[in-house]
C-alpha atoms as a PDB file:
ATOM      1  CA  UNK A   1     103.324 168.879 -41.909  1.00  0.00           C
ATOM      2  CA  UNK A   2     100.154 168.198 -44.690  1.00  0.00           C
ATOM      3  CA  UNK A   3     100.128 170.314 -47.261  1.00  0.00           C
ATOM      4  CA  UNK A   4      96.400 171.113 -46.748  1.00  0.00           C
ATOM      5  CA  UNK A   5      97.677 173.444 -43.932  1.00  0.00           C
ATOM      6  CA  UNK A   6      99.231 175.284 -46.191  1.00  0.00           C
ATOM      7  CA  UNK A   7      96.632 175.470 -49.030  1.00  0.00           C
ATOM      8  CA  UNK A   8      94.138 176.781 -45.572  1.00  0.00           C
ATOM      9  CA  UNK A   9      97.113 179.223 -45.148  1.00  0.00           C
ATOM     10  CA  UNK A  10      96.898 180.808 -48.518  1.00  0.00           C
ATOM     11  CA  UNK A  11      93.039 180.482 -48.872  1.00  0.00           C
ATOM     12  CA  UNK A  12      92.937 182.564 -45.649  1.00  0.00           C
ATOM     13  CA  UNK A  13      95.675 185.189 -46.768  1.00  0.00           C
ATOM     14  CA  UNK A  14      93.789 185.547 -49.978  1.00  0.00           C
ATOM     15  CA  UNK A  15      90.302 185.720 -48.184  1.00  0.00           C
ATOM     16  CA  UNK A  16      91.923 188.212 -45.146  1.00  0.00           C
ATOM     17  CA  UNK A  17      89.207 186.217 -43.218  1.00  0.00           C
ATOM     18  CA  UNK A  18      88.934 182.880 -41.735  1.00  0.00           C
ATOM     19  CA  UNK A  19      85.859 182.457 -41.785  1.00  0.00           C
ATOM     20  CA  UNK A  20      85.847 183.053 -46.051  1.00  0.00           C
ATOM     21  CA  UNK A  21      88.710 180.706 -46.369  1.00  0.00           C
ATOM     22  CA  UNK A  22      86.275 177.995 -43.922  1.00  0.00           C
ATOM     23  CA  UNK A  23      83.179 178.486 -46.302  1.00  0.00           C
ATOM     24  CA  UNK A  24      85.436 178.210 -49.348  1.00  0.00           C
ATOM     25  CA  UNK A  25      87.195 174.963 -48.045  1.00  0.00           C
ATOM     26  CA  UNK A  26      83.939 173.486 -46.853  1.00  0.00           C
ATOM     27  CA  UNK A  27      85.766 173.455 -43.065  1.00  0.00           C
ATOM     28  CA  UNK A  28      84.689 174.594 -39.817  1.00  0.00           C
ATOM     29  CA  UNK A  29      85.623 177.895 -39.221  1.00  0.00           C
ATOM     30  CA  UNK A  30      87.779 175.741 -35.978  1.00  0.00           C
ATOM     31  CA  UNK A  31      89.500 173.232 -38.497  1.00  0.00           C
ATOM     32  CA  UNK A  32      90.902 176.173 -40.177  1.00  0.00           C
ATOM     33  CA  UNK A  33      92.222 178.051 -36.333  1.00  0.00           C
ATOM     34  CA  UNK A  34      93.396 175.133 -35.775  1.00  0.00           C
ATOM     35  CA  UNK A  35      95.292 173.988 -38.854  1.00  0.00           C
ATOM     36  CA  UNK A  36      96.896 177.598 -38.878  1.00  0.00           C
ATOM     37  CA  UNK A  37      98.063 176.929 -35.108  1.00  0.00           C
ATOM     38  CA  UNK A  38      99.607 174.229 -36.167  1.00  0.00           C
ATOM     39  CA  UNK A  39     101.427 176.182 -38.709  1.00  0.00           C
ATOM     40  CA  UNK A  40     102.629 178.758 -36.220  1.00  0.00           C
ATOM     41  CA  UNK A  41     104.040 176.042 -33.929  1.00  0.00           C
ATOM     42  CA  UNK A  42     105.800 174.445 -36.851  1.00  0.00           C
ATOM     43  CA  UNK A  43     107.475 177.619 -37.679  1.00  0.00           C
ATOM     44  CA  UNK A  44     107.650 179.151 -34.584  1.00  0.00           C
ATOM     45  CA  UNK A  45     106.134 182.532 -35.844  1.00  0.00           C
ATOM     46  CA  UNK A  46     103.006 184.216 -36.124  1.00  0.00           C
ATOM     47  CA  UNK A  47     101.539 184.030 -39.277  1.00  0.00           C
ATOM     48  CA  UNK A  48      98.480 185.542 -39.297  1.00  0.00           C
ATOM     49  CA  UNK A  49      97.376 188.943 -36.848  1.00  0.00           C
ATOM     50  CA  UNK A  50      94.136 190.588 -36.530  1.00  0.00           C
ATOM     51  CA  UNK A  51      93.477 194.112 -38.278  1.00  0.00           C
ATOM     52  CA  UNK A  52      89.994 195.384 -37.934  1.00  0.00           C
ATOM     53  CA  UNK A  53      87.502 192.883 -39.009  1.00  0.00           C
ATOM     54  CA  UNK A  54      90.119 191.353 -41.206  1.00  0.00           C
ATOM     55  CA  UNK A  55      93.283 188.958 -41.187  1.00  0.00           C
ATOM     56  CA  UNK A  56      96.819 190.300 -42.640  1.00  0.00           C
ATOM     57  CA  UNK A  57      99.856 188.496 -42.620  1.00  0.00           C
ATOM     58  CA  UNK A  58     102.576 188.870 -40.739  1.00  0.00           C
ATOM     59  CA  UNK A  59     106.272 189.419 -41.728  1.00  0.00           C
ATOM     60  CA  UNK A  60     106.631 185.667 -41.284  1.00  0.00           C
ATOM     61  CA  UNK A  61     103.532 185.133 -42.725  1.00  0.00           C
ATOM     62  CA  UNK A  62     104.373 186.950 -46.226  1.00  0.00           C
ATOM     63  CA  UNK A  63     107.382 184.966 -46.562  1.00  0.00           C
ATOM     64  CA  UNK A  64     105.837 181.687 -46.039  1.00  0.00           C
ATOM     65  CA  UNK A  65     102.977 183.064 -48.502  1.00  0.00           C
ATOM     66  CA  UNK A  66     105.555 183.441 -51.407  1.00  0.00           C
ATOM     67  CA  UNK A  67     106.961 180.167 -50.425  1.00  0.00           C
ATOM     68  CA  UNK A  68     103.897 178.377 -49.973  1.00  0.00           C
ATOM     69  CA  UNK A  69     102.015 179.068 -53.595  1.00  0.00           C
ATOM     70  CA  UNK A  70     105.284 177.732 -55.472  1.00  0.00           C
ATOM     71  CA  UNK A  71     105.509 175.056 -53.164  1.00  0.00           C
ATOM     72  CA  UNK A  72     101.896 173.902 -54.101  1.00  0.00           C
ATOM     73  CA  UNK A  73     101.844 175.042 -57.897  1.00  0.00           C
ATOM     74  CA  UNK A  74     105.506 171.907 -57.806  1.00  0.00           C
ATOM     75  CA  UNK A  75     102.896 169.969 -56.039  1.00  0.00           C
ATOM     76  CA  UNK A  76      99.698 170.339 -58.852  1.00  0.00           C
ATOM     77  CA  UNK A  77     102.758 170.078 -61.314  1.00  0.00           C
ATOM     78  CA  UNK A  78     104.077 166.557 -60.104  1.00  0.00           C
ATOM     79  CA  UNK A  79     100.321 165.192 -59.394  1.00  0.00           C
ATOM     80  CA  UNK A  80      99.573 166.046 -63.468  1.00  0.00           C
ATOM     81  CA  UNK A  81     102.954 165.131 -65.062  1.00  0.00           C
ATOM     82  CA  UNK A  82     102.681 161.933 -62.938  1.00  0.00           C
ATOM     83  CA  UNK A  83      99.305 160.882 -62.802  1.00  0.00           C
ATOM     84  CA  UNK A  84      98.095 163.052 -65.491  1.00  0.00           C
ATOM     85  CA  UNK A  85      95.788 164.891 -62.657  1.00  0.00           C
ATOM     86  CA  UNK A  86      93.405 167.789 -64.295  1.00  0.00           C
ATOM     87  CA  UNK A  87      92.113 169.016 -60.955  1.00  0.00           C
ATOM     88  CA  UNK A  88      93.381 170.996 -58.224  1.00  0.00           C
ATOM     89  CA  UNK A  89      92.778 174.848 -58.468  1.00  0.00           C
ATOM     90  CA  UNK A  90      92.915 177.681 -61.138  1.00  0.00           C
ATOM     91  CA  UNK A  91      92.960 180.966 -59.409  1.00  0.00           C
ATOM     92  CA  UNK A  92      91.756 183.780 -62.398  1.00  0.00           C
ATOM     93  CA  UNK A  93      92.035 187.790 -61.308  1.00  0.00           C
ATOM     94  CA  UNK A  94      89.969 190.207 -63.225  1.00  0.00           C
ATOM     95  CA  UNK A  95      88.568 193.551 -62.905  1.00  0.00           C
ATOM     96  CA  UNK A  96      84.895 193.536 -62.182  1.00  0.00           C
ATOM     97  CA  UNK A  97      83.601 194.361 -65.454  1.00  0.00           C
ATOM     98  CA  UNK A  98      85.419 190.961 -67.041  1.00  0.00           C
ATOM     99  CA  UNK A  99      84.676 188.936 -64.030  1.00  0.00           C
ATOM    100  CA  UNK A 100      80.692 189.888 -64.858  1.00  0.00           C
ATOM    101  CA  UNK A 101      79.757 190.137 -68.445  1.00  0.00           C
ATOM    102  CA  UNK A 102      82.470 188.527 -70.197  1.00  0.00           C
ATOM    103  CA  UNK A 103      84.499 185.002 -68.471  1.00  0.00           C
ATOM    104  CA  UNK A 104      81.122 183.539 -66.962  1.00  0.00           C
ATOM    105  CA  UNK A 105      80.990 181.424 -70.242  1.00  0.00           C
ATOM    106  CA  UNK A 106      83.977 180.816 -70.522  1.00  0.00           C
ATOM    107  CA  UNK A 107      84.189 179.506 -66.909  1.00  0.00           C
ATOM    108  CA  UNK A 108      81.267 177.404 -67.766  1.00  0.00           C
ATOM    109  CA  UNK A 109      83.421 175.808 -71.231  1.00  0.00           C
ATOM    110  CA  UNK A 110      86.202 175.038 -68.393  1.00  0.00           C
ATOM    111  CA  UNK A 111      84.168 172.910 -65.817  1.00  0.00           C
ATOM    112  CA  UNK A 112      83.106 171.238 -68.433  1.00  0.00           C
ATOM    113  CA  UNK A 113      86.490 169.606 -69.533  1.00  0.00           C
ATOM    114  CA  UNK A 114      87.886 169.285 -66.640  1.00  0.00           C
ATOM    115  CA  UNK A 115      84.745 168.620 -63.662  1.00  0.00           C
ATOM    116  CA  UNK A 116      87.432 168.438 -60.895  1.00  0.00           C
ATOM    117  CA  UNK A 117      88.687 171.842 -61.518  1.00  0.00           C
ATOM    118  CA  UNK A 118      88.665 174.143 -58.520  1.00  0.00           C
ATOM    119  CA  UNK A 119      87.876 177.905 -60.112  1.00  0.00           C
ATOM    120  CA  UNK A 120      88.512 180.634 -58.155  1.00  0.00           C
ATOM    121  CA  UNK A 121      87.452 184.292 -59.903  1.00  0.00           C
ATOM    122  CA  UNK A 122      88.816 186.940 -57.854  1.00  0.00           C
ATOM    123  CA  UNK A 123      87.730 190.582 -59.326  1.00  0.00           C
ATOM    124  CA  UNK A 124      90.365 193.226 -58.558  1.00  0.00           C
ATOM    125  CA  UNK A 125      91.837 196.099 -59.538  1.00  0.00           C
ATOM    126  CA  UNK A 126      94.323 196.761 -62.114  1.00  0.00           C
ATOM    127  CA  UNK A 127      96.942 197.408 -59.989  1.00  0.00           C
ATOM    128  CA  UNK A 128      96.270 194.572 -57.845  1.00  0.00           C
ATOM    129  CA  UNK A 129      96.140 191.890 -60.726  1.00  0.00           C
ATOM    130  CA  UNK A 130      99.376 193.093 -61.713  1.00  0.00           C
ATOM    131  CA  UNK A 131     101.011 192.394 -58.861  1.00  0.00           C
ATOM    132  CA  UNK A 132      99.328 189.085 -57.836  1.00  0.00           C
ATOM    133  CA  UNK A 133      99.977 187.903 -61.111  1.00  0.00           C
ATOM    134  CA  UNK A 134     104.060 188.460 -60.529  1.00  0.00           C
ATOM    135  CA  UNK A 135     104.016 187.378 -56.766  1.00  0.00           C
ATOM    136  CA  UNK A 136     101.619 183.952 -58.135  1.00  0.00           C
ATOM    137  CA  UNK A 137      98.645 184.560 -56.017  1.00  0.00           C
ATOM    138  CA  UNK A 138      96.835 184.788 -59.651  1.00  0.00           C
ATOM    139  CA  UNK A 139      97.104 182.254 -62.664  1.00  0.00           C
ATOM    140  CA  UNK A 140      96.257 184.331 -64.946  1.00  0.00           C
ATOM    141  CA  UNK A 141      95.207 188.045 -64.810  1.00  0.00           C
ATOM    142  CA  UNK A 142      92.195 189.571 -67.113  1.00  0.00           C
ATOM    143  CA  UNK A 143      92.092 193.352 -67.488  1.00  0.00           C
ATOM    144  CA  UNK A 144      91.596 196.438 -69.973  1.00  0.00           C
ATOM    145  CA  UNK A 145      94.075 198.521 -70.898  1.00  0.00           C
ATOM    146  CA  UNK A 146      95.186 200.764 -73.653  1.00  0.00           C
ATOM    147  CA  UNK A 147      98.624 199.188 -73.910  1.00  0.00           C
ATOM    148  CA  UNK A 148     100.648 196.183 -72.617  1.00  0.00           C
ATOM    149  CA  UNK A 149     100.081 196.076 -68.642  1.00  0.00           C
ATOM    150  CA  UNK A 150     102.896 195.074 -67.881  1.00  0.00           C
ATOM    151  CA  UNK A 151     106.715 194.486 -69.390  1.00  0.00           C
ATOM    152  CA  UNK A 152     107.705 191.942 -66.881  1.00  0.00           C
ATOM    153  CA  UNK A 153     104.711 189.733 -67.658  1.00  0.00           C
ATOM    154  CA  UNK A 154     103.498 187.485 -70.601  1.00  0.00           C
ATOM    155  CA  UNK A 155     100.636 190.442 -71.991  1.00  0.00           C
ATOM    156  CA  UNK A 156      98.895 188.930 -75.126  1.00  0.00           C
ATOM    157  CA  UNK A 157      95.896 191.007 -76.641  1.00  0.00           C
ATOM    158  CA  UNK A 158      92.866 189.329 -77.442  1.00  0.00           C
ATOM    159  CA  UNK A 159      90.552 191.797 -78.582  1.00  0.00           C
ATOM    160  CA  UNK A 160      89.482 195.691 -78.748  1.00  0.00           C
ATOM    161  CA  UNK A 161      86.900 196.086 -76.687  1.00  0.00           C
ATOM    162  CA  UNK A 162      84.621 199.384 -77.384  1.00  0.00           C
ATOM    163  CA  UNK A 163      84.351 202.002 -74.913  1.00  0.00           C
ATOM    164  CA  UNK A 164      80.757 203.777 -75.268  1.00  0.00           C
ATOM    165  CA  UNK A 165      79.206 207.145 -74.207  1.00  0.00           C
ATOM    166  CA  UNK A 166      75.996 205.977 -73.306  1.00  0.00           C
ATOM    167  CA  UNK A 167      72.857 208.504 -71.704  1.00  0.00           C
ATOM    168  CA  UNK A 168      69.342 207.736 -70.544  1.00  0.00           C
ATOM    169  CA  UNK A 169      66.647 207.527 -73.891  1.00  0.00           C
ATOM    170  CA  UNK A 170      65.222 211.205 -72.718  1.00  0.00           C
ATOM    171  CA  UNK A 171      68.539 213.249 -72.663  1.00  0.00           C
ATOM    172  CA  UNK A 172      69.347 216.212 -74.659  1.00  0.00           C
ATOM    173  CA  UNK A 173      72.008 214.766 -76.539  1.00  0.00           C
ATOM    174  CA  UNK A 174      70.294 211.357 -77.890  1.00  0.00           C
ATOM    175  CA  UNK A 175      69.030 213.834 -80.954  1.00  0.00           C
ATOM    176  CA  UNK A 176      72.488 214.470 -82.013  1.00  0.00           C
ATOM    177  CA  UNK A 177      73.770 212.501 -85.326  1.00  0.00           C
ATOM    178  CA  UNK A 178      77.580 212.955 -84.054  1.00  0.00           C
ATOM    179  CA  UNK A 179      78.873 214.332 -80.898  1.00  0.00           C
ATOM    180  CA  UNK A 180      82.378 215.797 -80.257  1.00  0.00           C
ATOM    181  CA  UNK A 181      83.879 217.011 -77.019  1.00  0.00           C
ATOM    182  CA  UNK A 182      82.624 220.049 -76.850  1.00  0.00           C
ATOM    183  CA  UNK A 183      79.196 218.493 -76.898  1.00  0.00           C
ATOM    184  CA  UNK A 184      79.602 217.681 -73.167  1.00  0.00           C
ATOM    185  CA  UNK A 185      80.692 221.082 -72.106  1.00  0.00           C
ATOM    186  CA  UNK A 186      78.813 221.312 -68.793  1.00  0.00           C
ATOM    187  CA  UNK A 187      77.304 217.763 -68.892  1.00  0.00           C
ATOM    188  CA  UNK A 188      76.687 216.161 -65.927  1.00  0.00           C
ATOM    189  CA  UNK A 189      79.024 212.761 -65.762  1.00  0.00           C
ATOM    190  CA  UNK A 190      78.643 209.400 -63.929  1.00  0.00           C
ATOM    191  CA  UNK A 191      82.384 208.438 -63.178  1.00  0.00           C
ATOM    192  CA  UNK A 192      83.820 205.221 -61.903  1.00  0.00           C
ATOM    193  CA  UNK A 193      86.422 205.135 -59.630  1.00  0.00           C
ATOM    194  CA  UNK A 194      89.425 207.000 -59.703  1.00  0.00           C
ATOM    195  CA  UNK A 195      91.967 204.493 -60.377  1.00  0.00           C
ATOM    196  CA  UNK A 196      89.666 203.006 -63.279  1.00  0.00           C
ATOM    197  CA  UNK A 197      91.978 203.130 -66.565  1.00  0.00           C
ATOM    198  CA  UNK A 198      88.839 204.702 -69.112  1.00  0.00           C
ATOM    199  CA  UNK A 199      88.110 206.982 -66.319  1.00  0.00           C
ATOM    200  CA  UNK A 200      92.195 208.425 -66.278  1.00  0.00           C
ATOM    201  CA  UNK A 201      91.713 208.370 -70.408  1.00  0.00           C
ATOM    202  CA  UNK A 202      88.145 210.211 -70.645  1.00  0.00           C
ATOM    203  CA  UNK A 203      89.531 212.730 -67.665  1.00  0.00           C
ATOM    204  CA  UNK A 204      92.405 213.215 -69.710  1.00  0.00           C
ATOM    205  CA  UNK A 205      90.747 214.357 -72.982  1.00  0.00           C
ATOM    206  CA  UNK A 206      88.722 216.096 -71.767  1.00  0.00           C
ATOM    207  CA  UNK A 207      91.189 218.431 -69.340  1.00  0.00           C
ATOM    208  CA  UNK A 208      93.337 219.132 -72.273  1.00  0.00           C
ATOM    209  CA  UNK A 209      90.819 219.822 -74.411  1.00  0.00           C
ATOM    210  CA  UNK A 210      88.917 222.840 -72.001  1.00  0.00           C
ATOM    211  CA  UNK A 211      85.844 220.579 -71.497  1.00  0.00           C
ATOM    212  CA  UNK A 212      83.960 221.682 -68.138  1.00  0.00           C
ATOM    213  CA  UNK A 213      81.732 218.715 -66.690  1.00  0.00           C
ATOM    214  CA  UNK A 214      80.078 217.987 -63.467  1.00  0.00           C
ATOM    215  CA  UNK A 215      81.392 214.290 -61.627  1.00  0.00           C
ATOM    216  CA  UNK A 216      78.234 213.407 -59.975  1.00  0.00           C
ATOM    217  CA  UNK A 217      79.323 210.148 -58.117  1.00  0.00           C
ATOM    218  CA  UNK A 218      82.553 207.821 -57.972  1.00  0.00           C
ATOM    219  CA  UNK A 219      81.388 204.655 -58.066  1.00  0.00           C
ATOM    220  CA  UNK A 220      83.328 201.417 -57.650  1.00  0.00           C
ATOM    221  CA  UNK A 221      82.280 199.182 -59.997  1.00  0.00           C
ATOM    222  CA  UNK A 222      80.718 199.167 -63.649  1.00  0.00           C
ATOM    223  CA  UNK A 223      77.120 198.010 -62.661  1.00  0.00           C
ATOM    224  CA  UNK A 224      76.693 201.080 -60.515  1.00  0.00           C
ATOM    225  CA  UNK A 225      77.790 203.216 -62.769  1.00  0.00           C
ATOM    226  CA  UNK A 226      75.461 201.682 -65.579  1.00  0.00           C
ATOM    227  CA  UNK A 227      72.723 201.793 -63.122  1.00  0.00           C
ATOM    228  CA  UNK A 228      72.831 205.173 -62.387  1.00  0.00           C
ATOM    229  CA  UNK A 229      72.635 206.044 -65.981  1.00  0.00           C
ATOM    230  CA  UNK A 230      69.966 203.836 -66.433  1.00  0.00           C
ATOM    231  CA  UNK A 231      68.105 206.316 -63.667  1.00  0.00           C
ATOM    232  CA  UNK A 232      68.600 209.173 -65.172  1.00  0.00           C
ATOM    233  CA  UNK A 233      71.890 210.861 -63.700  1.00  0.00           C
ATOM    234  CA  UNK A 234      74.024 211.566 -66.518  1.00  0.00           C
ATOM    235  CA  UNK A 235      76.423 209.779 -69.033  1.00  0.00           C
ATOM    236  CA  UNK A 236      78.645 207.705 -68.642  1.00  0.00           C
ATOM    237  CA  UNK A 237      81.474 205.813 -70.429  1.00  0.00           C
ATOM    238  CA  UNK A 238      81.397 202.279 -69.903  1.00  0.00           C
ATOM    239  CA  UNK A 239      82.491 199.018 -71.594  1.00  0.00           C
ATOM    240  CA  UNK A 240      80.444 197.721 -74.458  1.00  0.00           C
ATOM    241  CA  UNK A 241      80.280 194.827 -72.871  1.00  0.00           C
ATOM    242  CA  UNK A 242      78.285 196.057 -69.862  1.00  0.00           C
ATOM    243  CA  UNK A 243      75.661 198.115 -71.688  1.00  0.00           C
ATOM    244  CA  UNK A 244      75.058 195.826 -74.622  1.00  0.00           C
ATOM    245  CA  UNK A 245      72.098 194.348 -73.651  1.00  0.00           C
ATOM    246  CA  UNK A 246      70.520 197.918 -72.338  1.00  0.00           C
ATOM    247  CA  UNK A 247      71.192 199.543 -75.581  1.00  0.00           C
ATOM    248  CA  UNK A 248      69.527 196.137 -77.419  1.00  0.00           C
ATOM    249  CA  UNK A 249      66.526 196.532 -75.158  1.00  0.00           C
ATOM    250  CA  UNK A 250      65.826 200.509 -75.510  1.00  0.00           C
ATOM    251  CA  UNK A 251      67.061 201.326 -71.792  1.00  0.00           C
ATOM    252  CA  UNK A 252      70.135 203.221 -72.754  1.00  0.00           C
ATOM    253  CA  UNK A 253      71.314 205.039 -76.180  1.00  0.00           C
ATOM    254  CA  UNK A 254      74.580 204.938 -77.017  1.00  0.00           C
ATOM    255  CA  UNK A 255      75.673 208.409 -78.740  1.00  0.00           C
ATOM    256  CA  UNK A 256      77.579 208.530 -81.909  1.00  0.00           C
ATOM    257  CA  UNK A 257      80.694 209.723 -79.735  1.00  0.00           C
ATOM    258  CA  UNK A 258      84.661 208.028 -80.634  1.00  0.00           C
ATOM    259  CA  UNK A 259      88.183 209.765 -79.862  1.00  0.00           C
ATOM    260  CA  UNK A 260      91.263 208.021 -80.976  1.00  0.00           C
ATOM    261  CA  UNK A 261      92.723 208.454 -77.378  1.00  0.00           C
ATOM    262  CA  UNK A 262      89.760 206.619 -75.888  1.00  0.00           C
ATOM    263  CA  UNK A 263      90.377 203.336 -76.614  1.00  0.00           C
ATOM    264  CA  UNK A 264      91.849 200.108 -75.126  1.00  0.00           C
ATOM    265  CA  UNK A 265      91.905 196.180 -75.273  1.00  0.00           C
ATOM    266  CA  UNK A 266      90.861 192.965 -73.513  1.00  0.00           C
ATOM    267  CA  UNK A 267      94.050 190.986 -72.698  1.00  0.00           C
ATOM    268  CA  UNK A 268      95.427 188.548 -70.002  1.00  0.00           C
ATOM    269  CA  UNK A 269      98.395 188.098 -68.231  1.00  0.00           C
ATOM    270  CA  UNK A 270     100.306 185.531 -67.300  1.00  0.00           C
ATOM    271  CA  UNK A 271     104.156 184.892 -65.655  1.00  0.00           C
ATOM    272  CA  UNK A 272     106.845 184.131 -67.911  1.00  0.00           C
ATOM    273  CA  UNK A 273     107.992 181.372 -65.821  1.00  0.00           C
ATOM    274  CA  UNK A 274     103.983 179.952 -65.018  1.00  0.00           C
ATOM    275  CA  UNK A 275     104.032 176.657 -65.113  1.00  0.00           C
ATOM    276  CA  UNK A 276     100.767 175.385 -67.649  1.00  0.00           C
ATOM    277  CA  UNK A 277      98.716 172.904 -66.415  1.00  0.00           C
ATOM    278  CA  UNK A 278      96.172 171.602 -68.339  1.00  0.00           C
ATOM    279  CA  UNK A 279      93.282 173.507 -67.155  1.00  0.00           C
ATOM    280  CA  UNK A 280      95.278 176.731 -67.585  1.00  0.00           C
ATOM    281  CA  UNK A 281      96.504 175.702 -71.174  1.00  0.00           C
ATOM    282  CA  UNK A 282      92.998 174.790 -72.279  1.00  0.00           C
ATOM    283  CA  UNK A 283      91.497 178.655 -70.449  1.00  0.00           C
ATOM    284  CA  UNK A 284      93.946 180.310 -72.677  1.00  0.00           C
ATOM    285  CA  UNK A 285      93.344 178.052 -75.935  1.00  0.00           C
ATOM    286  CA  UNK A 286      89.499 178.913 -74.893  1.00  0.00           C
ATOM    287  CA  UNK A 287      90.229 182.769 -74.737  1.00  0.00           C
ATOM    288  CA  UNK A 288      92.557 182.633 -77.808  1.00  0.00           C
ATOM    289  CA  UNK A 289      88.871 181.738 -79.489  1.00  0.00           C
ATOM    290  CA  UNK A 290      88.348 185.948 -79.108  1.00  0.00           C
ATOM    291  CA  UNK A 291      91.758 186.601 -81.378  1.00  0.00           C
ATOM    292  CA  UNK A 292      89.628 184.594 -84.571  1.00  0.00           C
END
């Protein structure tokens, strides 16, 4: 049995879709049915099952999963402490507002040094990075949060990144020199989604503290959310790193609005027992660059 079977296998777990995983590869969409046949005859099992429009794996196909990304992380690890190999594949998970406006040049720093590199950025959720970063699905795991994600994982903080009340140039509230909660009693809001950490923060402040607001849309990712304030719907809390360049060009205003309790930091994750290649040592050394 090759190995690239298995690496197919995982690429097509990851991507719940076959035909993903064959335009990732660079296979026909048949090279990779047919390399996971030959899987399922070598273990006797079904792997891989149909649900909707999408691939899931099987019971037999989640333990091979677990057993196939350590099997291949030994194999990267023998290939560099051997050969000293730098390519293979670094597999980064970060919520979409990372994965857009801040890793990009970063990504760019890492092709660089090592040309060979494979990069896979998969934007998540929280939750989801989390646990892909225990089960090694992820190398390393980008995210926001107002506290260490995680106990059972290597969490190191690399910087406080600003959360900003930002409005459209005409509203009410752009004439303010400081605003406090009660400023956006009755304010019309531009929320992300629900499990969105800021989101649970700014809901929470403002419950406790008696504020009424309207929730005109739950949207799933930052950009929306920025666009729609951009158009005119509301406020809406975002990243400073996602309405930088808005506020630098006039589009959006950011209001003189801070509470302690709405805060949190840029940090990654990685296992306690990852094994550092090269390209992952040199991504972290790169992202340490944020701690200086």
């Amino acid at each position: 049995m090759e190995l690239v079977y298995l690496q197919t296998f995982c690429e097509v777990a990851r991507k719940r879709s076959i035909t993903r995983a064959a335009e990732e590869l660079g296979y026909a969409q048949s090279s990779v049915t047919i390399q996971i046949q030959k899987l399922e005859k070598e273990y006797g099992a079904p792997l891989l099952e149909r649900y909707g429009r999408q691939m899931r794996l099987t019971p037999p196909g989640e333990k091979l999963f677990a057993l196939a990304v350590q099997m291949l992380e030994l194999y990267g690890q023998s290939k560099e402490l051997v050969a000293g190999y730098a390519g293979g594949t670094l597999v980064i998970g970060a919520i979409d507002s990372l994965a857009a406006y801040f890793l990009p040049p970063y990504l760019q720093r890492l092709r660089q040094l090592f040309p060979e590199l494979t990069i896979q950025l998969q934007p998540d959720r929280e939750s989801q990075i989390i646990s892909k970063v225990k089960d090694g699905e992820y190398d390393i795991g980008l995210l926001l949060d107002a506290k260490p994600a995680d106990a059972a994982l290597n969490c190191q903080t690399l910087r406080e990144e600003p959360l900003l009340l930002v409005a459209p140039v005409d509203h009410p509230l752009c004439g303010h020199s400081q605003i406090d909660l009660h400023d956006l009693n009755g304010m019309e809001l531009i929320m992300s989604e629900e499990s969105c950490v800021y989101r649970g923060m700014f809901e929470k402040v403002l419950k406790e503290n008696g504020i009424a607001y309207t929730a005109l849309f739950e949207l799933g990712n930052p950009e929306a959310v920025k666009q729609c304030a951009l158009n005119g719907l509301g406020l809406a809390l975002l990243p400073q790193m996602v309405v930088a360049e808005d506020i630098r060009k006039g589009l959006l205003r950011a209001l003189p609005f801070v509470h302690p309790e709405i805060r949190f930091d840029l940090q990654y994750l990685i296992h306690p027992r990852k094994w550092m290649s090269q390209p992952l040592a040199s991504f972290v050394r790169l992202l340490g660059g944020e701690m200086q």
